[in-house]
C-alpha atoms as a PDB file:
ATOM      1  CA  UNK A   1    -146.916 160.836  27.358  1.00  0.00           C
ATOM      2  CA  UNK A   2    -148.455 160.336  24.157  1.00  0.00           C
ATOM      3  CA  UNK A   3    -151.305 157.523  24.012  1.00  0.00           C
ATOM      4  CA  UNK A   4    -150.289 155.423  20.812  1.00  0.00           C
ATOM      5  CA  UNK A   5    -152.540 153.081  18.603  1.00  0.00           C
ATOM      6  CA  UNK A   6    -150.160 151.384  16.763  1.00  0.00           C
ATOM      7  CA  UNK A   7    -148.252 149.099  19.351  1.00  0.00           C
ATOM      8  CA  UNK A   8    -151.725 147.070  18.766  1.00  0.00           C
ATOM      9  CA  UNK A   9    -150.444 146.040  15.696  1.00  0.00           C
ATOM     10  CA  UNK A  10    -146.718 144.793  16.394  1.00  0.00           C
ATOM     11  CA  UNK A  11    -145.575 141.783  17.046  1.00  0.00           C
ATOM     12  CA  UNK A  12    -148.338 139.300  18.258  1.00  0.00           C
ATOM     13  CA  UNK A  13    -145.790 137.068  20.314  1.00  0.00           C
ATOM     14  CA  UNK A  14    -144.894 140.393  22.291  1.00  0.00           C
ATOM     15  CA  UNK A  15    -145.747 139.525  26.135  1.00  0.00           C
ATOM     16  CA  UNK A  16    -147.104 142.328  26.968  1.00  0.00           C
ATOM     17  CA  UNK A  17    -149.245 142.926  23.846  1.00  0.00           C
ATOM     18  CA  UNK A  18    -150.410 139.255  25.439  1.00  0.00           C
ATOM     19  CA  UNK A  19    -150.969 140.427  28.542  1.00  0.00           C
ATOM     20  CA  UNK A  20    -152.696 143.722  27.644  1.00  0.00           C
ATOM     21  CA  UNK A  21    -155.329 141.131  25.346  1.00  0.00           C
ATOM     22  CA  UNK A  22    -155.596 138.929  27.979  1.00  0.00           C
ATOM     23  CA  UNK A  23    -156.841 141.236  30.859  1.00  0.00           C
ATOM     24  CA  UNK A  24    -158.670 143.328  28.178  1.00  0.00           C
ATOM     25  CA  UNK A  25    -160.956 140.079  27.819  1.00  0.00           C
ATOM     26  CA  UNK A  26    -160.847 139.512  31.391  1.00  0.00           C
ATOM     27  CA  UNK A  27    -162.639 142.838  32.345  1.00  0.00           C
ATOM     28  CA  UNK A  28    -164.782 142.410  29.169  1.00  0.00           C
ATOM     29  CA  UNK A  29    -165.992 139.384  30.192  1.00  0.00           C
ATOM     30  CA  UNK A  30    -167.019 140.408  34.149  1.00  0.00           C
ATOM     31  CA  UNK A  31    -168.161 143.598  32.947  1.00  0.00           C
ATOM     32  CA  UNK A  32    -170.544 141.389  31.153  1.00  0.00           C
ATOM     33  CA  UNK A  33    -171.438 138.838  33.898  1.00  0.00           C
ATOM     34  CA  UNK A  34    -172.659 141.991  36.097  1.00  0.00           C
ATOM     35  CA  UNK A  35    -174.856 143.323  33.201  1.00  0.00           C
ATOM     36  CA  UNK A  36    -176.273 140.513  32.780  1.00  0.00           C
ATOM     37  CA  UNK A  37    -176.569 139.805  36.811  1.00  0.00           C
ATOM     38  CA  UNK A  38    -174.485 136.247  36.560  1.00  0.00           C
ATOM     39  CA  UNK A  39    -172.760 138.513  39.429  1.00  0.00           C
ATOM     40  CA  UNK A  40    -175.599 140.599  41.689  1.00  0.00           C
ATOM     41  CA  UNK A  41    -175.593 143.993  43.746  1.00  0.00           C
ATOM     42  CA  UNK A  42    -174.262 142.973  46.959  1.00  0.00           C
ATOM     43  CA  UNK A  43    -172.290 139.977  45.833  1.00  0.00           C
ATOM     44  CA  UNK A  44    -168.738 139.626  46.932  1.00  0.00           C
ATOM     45  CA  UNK A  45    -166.195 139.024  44.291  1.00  0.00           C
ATOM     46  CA  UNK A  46    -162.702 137.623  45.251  1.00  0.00           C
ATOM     47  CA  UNK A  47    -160.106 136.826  43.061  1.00  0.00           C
ATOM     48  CA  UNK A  48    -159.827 132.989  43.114  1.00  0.00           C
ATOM     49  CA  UNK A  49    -163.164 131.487  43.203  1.00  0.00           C
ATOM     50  CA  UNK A  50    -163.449 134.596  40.063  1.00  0.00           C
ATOM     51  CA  UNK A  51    -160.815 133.308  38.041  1.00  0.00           C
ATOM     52  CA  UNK A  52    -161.550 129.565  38.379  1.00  0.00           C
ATOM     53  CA  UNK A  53    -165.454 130.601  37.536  1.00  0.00           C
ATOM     54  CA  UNK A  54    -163.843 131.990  34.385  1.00  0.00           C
ATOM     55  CA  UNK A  55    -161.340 129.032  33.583  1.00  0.00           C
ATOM     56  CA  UNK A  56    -158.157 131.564  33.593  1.00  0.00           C
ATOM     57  CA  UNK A  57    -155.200 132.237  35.940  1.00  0.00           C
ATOM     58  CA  UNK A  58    -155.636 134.435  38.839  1.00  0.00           C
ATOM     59  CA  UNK A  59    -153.261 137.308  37.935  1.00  0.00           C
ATOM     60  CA  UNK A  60    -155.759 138.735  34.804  1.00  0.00           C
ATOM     61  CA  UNK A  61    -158.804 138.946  37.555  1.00  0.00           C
ATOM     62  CA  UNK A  62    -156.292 140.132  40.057  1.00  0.00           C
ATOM     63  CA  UNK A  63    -155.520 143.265  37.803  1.00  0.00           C
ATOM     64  CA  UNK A  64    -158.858 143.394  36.281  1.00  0.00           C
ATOM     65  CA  UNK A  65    -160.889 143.575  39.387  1.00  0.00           C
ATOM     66  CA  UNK A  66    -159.444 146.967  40.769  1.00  0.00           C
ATOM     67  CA  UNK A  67    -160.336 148.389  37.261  1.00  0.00           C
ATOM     68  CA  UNK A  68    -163.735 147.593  37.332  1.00  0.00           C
ATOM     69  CA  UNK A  69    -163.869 149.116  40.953  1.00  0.00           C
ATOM     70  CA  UNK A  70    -162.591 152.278  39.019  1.00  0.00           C
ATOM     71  CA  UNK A  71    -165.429 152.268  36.661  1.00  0.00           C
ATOM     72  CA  UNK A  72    -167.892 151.864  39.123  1.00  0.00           C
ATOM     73  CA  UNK A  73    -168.836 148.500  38.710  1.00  0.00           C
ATOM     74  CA  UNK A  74    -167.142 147.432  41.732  1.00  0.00           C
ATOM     75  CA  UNK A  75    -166.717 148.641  45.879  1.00  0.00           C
ATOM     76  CA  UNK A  76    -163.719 147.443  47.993  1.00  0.00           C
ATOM     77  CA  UNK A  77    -164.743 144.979  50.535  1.00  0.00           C
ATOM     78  CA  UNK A  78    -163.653 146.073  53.528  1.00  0.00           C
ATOM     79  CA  UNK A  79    -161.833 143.359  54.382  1.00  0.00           C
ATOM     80  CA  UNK A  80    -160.736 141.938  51.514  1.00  0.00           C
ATOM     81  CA  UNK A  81    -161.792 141.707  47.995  1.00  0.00           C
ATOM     82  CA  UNK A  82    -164.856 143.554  46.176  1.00  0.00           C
ATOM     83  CA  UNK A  83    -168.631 143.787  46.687  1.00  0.00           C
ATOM     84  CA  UNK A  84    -170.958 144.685  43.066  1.00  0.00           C
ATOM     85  CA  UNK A  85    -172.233 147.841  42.982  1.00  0.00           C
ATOM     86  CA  UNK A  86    -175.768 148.381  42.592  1.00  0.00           C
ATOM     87  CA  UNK A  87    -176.950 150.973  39.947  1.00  0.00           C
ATOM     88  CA  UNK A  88    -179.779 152.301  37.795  1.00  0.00           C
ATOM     89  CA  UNK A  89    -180.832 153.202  34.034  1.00  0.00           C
ATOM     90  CA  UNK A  90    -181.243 156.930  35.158  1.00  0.00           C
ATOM     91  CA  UNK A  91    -177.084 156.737  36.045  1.00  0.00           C
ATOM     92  CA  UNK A  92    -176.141 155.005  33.011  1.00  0.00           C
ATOM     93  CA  UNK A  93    -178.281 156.954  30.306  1.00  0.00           C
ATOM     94  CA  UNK A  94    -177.133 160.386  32.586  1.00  0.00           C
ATOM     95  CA  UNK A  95    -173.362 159.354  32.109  1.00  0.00           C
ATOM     96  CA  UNK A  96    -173.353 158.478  28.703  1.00  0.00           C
ATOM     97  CA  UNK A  97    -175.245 161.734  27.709  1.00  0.00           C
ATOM     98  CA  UNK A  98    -173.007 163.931  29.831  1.00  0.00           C
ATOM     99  CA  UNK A  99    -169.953 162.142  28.466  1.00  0.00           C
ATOM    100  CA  UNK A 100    -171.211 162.670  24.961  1.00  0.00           C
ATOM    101  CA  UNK A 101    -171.536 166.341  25.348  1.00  0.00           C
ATOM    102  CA  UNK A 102    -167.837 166.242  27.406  1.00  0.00           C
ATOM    103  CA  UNK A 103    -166.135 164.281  24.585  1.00  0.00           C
ATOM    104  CA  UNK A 104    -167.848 166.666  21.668  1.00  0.00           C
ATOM    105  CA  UNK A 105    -166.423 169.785  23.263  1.00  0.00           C
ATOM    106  CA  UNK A 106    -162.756 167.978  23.101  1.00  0.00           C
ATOM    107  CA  UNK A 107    -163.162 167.258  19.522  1.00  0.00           C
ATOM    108  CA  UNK A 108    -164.316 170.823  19.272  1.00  0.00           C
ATOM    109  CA  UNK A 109    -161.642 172.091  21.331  1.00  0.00           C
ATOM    110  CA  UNK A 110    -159.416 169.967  18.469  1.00  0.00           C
ATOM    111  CA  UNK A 111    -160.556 171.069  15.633  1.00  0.00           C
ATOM    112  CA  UNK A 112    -160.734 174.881  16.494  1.00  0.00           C
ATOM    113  CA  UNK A 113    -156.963 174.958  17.235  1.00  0.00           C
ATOM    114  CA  UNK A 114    -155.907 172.906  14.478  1.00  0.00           C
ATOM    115  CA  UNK A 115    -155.055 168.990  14.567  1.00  0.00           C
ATOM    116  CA  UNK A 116    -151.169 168.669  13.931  1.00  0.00           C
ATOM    117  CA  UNK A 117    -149.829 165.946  11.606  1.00  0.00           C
ATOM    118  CA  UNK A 118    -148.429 163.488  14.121  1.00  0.00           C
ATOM    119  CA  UNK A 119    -151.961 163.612  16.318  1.00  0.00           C
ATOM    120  CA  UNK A 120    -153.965 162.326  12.903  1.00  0.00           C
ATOM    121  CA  UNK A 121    -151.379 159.659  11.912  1.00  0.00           C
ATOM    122  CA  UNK A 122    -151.811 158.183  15.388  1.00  0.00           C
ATOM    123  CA  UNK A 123    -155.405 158.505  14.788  1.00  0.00           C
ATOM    124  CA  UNK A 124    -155.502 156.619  11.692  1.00  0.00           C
ATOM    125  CA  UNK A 125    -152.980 153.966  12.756  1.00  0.00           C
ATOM    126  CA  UNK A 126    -156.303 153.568  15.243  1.00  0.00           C
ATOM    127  CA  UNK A 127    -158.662 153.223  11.780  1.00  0.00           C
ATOM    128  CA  UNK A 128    -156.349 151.068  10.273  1.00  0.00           C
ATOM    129  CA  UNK A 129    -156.174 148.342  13.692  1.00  0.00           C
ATOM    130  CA  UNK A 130    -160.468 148.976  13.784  1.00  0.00           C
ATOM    131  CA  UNK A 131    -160.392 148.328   9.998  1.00  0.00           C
ATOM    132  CA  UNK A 132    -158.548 144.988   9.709  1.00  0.00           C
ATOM    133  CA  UNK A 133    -161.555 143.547  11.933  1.00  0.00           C
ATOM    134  CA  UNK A 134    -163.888 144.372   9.368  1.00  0.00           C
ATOM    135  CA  UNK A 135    -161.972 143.024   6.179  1.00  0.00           C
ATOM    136  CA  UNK A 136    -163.406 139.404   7.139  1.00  0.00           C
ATOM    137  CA  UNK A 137    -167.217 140.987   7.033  1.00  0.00           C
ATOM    138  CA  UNK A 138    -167.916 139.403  10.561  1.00  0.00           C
ATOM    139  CA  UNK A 139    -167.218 139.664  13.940  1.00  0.00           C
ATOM    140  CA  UNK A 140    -166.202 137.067  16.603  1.00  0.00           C
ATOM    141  CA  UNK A 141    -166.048 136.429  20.476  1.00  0.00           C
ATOM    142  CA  UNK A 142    -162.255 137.473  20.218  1.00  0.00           C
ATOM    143  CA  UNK A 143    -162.796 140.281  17.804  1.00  0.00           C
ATOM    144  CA  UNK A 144    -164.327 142.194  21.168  1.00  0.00           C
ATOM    145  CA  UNK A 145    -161.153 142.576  23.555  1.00  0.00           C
ATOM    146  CA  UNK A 146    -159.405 143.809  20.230  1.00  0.00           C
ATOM    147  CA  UNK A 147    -162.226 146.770  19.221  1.00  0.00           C
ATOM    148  CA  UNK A 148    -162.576 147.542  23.083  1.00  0.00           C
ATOM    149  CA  UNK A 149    -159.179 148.196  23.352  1.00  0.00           C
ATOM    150  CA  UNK A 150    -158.808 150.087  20.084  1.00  0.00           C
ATOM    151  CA  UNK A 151    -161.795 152.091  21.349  1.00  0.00           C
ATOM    152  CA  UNK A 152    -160.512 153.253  23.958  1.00  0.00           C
ATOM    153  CA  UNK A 153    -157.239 154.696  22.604  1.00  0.00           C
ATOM    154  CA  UNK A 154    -159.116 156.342  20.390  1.00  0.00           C
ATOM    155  CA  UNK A 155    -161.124 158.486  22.573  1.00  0.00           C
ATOM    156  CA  UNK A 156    -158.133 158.894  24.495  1.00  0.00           C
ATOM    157  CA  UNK A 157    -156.149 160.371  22.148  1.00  0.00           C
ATOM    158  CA  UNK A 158    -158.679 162.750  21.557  1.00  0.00           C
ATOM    159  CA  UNK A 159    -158.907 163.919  24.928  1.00  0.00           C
ATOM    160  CA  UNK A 160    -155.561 164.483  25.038  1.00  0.00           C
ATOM    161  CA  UNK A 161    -155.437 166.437  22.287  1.00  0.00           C
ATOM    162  CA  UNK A 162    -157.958 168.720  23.697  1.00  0.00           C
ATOM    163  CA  UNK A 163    -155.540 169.391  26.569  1.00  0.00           C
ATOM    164  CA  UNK A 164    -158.003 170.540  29.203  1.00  0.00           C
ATOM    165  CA  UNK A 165    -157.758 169.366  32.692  1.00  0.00           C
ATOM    166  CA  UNK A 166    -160.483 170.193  33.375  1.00  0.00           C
ATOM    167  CA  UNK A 167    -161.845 167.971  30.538  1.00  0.00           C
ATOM    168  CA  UNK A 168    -160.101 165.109  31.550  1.00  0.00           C
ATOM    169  CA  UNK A 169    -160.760 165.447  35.243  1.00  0.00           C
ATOM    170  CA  UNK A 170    -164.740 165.678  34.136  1.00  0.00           C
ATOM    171  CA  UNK A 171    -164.499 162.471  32.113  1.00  0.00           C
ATOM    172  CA  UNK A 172    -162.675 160.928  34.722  1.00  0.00           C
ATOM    173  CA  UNK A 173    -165.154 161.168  37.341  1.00  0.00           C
ATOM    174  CA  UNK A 174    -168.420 160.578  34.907  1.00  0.00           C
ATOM    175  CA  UNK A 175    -166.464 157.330  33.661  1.00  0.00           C
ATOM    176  CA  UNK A 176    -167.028 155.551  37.017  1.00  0.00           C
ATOM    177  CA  UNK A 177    -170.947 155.289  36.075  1.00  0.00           C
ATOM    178  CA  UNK A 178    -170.906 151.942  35.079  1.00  0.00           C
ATOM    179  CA  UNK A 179    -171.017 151.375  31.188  1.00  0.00           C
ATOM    180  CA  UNK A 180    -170.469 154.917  30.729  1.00  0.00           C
ATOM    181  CA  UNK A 181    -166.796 154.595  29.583  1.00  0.00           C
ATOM    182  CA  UNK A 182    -165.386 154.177  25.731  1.00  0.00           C
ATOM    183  CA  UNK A 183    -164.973 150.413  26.422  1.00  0.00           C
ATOM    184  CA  UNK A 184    -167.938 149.770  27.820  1.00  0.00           C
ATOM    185  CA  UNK A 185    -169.186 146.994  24.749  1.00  0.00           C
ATOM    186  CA  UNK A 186    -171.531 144.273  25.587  1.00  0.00           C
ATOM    187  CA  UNK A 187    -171.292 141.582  22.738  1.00  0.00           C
ATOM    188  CA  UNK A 188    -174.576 139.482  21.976  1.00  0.00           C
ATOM    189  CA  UNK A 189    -172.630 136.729  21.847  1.00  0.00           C
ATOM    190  CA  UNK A 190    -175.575 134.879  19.838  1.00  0.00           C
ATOM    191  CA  UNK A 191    -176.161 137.058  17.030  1.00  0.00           C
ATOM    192  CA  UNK A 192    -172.776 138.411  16.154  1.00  0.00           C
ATOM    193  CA  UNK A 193    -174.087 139.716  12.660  1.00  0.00           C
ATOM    194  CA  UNK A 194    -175.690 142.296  14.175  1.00  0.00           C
ATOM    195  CA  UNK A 195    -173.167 143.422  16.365  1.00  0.00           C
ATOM    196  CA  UNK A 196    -170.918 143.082  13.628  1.00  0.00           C
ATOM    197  CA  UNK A 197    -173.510 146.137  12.107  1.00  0.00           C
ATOM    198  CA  UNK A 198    -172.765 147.783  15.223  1.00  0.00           C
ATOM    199  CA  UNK A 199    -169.703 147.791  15.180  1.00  0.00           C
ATOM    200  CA  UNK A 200    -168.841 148.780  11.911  1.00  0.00           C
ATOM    201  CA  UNK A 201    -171.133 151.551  11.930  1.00  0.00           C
ATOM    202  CA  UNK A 202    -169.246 153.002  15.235  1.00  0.00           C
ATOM    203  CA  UNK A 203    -165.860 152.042  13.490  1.00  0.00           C
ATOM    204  CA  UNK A 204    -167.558 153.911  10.456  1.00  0.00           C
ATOM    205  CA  UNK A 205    -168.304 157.077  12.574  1.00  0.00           C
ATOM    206  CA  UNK A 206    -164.229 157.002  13.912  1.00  0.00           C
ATOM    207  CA  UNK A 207    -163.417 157.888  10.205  1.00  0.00           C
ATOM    208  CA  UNK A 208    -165.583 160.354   9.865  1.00  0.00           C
ATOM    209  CA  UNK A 209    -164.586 162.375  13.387  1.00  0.00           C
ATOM    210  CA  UNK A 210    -160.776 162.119  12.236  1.00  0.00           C
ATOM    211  CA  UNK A 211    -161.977 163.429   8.760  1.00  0.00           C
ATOM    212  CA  UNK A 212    -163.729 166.417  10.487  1.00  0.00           C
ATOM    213  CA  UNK A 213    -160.410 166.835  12.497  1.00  0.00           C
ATOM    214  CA  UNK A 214    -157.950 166.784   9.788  1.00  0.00           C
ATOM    215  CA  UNK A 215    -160.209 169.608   8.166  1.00  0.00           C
ATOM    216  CA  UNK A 216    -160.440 171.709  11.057  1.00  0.00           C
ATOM    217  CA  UNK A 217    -164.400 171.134  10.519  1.00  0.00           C
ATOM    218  CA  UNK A 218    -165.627 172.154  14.965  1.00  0.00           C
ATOM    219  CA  UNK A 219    -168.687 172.095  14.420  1.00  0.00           C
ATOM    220  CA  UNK A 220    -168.864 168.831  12.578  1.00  0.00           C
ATOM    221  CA  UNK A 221    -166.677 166.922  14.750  1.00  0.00           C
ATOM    222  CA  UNK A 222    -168.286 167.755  17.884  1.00  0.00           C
ATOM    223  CA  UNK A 223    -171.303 166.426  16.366  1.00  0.00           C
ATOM    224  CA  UNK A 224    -170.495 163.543  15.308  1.00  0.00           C
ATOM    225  CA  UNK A 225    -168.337 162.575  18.492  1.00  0.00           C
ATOM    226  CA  UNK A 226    -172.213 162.973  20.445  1.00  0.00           C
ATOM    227  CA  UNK A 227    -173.757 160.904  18.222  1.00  0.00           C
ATOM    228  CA  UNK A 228    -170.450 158.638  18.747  1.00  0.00           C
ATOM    229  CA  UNK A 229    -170.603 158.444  22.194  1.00  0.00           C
ATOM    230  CA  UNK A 230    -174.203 157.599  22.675  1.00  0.00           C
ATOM    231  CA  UNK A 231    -174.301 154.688  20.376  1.00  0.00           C
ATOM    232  CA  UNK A 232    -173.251 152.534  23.725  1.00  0.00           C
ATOM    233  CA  UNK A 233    -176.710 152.727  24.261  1.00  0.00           C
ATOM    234  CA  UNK A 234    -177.501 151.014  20.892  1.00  0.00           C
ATOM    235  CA  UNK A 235    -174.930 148.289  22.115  1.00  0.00           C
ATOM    236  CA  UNK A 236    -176.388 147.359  25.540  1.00  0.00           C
ATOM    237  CA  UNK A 237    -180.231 147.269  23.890  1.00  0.00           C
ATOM    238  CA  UNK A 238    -179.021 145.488  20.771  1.00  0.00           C
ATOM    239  CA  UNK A 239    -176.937 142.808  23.129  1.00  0.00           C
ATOM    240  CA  UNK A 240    -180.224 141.965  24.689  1.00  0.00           C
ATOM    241  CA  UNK A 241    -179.711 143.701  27.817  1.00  0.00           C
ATOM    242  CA  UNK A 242    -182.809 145.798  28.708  1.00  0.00           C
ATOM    243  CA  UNK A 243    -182.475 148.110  31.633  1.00  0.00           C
ATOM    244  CA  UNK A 244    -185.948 147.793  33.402  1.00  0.00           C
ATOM    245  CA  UNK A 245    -186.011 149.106  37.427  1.00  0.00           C
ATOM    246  CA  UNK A 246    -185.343 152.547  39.044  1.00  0.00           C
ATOM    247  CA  UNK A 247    -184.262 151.146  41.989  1.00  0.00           C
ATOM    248  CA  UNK A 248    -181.101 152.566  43.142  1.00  0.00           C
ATOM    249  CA  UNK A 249    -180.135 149.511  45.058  1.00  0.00           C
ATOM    250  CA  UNK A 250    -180.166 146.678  42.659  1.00  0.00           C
ATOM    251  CA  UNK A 251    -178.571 146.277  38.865  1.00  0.00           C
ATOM    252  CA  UNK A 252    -180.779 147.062  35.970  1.00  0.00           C
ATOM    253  CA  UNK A 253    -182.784 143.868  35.520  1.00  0.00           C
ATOM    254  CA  UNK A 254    -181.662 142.389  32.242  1.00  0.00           C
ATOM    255  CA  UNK A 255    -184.312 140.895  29.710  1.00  0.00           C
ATOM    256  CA  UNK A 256    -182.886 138.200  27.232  1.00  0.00           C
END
């Protein structure tokens, strides 16, 4: 099944489009709790005391938290409910790396066989949902669910392009490093102007990979897709969250 960018942009009063916003927030918003260690290594996380911590309904945190498990953020209790994971900067900054040398090669892999017509309009209906964020020259606290989510279909679609298995079975496994994954933003919440640089600049990098795609450029896209794929490491040091200790069993300390 084709992943498609577009249904982002129908109707707003859509449930599901609703729902999809609502848990997108959701795991946003834990993901950024354990960064910052409002949630610790070792700390059990269950669904209800979660969700009224977060002022929502339970069944966002109930689909969230199994998700986050997937990316590594979270262990099954065994029990019930979830335990943080602890993890180091050497993981993170070895994830992201590999994944930005595993996402180049699919662009490659893209770009070498030729991108058909279909695969680049579904690309650009991406730029065009990443673009109406920026028309307003700022970014705000909801504005994050809404590039996340974009973000991710992005890369997405370009790993399915690439039609490797293999690719996608590497990605797969690497994306359960914690903040290793396309979504993985973490929003300053207090100085939104320069995330809002962030953020455009990434957004400004997603034209230029589809440009390099369209024109059958391999050696260009795969480039810029690394560069792409590393700037999450730009986002967690520009949020204020400074990954200090090698310890393998805690979180990276976080420095406001």
């Amino acid at each position: 099944m084709r992943v498609q960018c577009g249904p982002l942009r129908s109707d707003p009063a859509d449930p599901r489009l609703q729902m999809s916003t609502q848990l997108t927030e959701t795991l946003l918003r834990i993901r950024e709790m354990i960064l910052r260690g409002e949630l610790a290594p070792g700390q059990r996380v269950a669904e209800a005391p979660l969700a009224d911590l977060l002022g929502i309904s339970r069944t966002p945190v109930r689909q969230a938290l199994p998700l986050l498990a997937h990316e590594g953020l979270l262990t099954e209790h065994e029990t019930r409910g979830y335990i943080v994971r602890g993890f180091t900067s050497a993981d993170i900054t070895d994830a992201i790396d590999l994944r930005a040398v595993l996402e180049g090669l699919a662009a490659r892999r893209v770009a070498e066989r030729g991108a058909s017509k279909a695969f680049i309009r579904e690309l650009r209906d991406c730029l065009d949902d990443g673009d109406q964020l920026f028309v307003k020259r700022r970014v705000e606290e909801s504005d994050e669910a809404v590039y996340a989510e974009m973000n991710g279909r992005f890369h997405a679609l370009i790993l399915q392009e690439a039609g490797s298995p293999l690719l996608t079975a590497a990605l797969e496994r690497n994306s359960r490093v914690p903040f290793s994954g396309p979504a993985a933003l973490a929003f300053d919440k207090t100085n939104l102007a320069q995330m809002y640089d962030l953020l455009y600049y990434a957004h400004r990098q997603h034209h230029g990979i589809v440009d390099a795609l369209e024109r059958g450029q391999s050696g260009r896209a795969e480039a810029l897709m690394r560069e792409h794929a590393t700037a999450v490491k730009e986002s967690i040091n520009m949020a204020g969250f400074q990954i200090t200790t090698g310890d393998p069993t805690k979180r990276p300390a976080v420095v406001r």
